[in-house]
Protein backbone atom coordinates (compact mmCIF):
# COMPACT_ATOMS: atom_id res chain seq x y z
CA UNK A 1 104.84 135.68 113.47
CA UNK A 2 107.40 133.20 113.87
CA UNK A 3 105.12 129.69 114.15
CA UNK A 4 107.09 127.29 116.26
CA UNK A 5 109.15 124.26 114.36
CA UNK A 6 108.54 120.97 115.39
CA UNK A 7 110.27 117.46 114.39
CA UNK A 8 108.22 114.43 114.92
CA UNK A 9 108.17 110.72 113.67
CA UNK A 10 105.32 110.53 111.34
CA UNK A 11 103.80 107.59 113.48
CA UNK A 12 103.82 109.83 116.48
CA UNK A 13 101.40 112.40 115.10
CA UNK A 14 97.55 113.13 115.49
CA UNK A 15 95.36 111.90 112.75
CA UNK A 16 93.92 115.43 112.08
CA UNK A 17 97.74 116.40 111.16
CA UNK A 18 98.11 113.29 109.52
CA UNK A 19 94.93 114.04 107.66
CA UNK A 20 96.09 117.18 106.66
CA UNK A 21 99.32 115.95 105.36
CA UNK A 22 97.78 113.65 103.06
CA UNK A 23 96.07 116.49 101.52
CA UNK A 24 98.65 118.55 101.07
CA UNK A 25 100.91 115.27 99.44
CA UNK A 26 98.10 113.22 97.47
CA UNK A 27 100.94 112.32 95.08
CA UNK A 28 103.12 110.27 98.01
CA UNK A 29 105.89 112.14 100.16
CA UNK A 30 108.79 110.96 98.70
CA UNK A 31 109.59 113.51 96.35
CA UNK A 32 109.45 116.29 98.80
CA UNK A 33 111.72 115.24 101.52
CA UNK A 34 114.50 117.70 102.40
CA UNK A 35 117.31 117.18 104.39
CA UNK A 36 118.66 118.88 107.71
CA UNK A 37 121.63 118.83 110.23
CA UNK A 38 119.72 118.84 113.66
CA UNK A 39 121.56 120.08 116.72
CA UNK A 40 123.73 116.98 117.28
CA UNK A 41 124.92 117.98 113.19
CA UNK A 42 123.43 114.81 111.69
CA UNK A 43 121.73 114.65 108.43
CA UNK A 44 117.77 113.67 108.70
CA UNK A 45 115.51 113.99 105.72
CA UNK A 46 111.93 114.61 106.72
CA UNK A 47 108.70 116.06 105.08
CA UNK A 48 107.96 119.75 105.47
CA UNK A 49 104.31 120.62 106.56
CA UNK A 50 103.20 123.47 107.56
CA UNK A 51 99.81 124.12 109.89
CA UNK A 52 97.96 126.94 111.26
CA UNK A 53 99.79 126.83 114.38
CA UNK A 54 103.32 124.94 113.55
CA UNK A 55 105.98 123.91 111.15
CA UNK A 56 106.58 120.30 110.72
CA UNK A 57 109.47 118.47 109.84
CA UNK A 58 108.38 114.90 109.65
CA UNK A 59 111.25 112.57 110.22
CA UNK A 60 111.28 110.16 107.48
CA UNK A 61 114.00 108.24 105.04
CA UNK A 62 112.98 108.33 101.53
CA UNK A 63 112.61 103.95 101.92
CA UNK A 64 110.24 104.94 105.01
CA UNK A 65 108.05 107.39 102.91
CA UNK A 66 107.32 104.89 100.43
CA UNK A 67 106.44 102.49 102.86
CA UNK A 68 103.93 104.62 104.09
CA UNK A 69 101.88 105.39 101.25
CA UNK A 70 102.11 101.56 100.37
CA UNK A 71 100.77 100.23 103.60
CA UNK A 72 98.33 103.09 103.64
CA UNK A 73 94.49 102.15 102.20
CA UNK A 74 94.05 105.83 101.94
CA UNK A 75 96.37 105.78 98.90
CA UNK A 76 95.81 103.40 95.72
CA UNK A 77 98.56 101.01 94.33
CA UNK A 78 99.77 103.82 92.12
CA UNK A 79 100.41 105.77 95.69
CA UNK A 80 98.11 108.81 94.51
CA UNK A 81 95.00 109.79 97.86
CA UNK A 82 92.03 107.99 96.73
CA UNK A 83 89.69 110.24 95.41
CA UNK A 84 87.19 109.46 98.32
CA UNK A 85 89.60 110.03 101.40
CA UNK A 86 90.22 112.72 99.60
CA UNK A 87 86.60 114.57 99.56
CA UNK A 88 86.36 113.76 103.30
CA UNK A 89 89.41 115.01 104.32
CA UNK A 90 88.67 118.39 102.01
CA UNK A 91 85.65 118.17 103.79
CA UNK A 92 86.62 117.82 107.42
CA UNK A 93 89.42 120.32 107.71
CA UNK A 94 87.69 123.15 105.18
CA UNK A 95 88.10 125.13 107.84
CA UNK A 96 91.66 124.60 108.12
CA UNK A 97 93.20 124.59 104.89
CA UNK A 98 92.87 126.05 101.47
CA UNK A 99 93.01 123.73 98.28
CA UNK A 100 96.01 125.15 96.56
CA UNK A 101 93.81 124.47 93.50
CA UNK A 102 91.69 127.25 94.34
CA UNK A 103 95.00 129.78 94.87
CA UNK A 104 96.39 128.50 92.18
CA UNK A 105 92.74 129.65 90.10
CA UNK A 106 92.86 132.79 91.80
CA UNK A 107 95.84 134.05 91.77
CA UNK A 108 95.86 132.76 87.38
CA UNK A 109 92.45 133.41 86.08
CA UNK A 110 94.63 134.92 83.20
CA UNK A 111 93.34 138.84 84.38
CA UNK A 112 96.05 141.30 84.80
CA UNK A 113 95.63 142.94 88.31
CA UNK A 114 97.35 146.38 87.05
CA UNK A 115 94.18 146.82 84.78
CA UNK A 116 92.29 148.74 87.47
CA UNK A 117 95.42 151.16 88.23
C-alpha cells in the first residue's frame, strides 16, 4: 500500500506528528534533510518522516532546522531530545511507533536465523 506523500511546513503540523518526529530525530534534523524538485521544478530540502498513515516531507532549509532544535526546550544546548521528553513521548505514542532500538536488538541479537533450517 502506497501511503499518501504529504509536504508541510514544520510549524504547520500537529503536535502528535511533531512528537513523533522528535523521536524519530533525537540527534537534531539537520543531518537528514534531502532535497527535491517539487512540481514547479524547484529544489526544497525537507525532513523525511514517515507515519502510520503518511509520508512526510517537512519543508525545511538546513539554517531553519537548526533553528528549531535551538529554540526548542525539548532539546538541550547540545541539540540531542532531553532524556525526559523523551520517556514521555516513548510513552505516549507506544502504540504508534517502534523504538528502532528494539529492531535494531532484534533483528542483531548475534543468532543466525538459518540455524533452525
Amino acid at each position: 500500500m502506497n501511503k499518501p506523500k504529504v509536504v508541510k511546513d514544520y510549524d504547520k503540523l500537529d503536535e502528535a506528528i511533531l512528537e513523533q518526529i522528535k523521536l524519530n530525530y533525537p540527534y537534531g534534523f539537520e543531518k537528514n534533510l534531502i532535497t527535491f524538485k517539487n512540481a514547479a521544478g524547484k529544489f526544497i530540502t525537507a525532513l523525511p518522516f514517515e507515519s502510520e498513515e503518511k509520508y512526510y516531507l517537512v519543508r525545511m532549509t538546513r539554517v531553519e532546522a537548526q533553528e528549531i532544535i535551538d529554540d526548542d526546550d525539548d532539546y538541550d544546548d547540545a541539540g540531542n531530545l532531553r532524556d525526559e521528553v523523551k520517556e514521555e513521548y516513548e510513552e505516549k505514542h507506544d502504540d504508534i511507533s517502534i523504538d528502532s532500538e528494539e529492531v535494531q536488538g532484534i533483528a542483531n541479537d548475534g543468532e543466525d536465523p538459518t540455524d533452525d533450517l
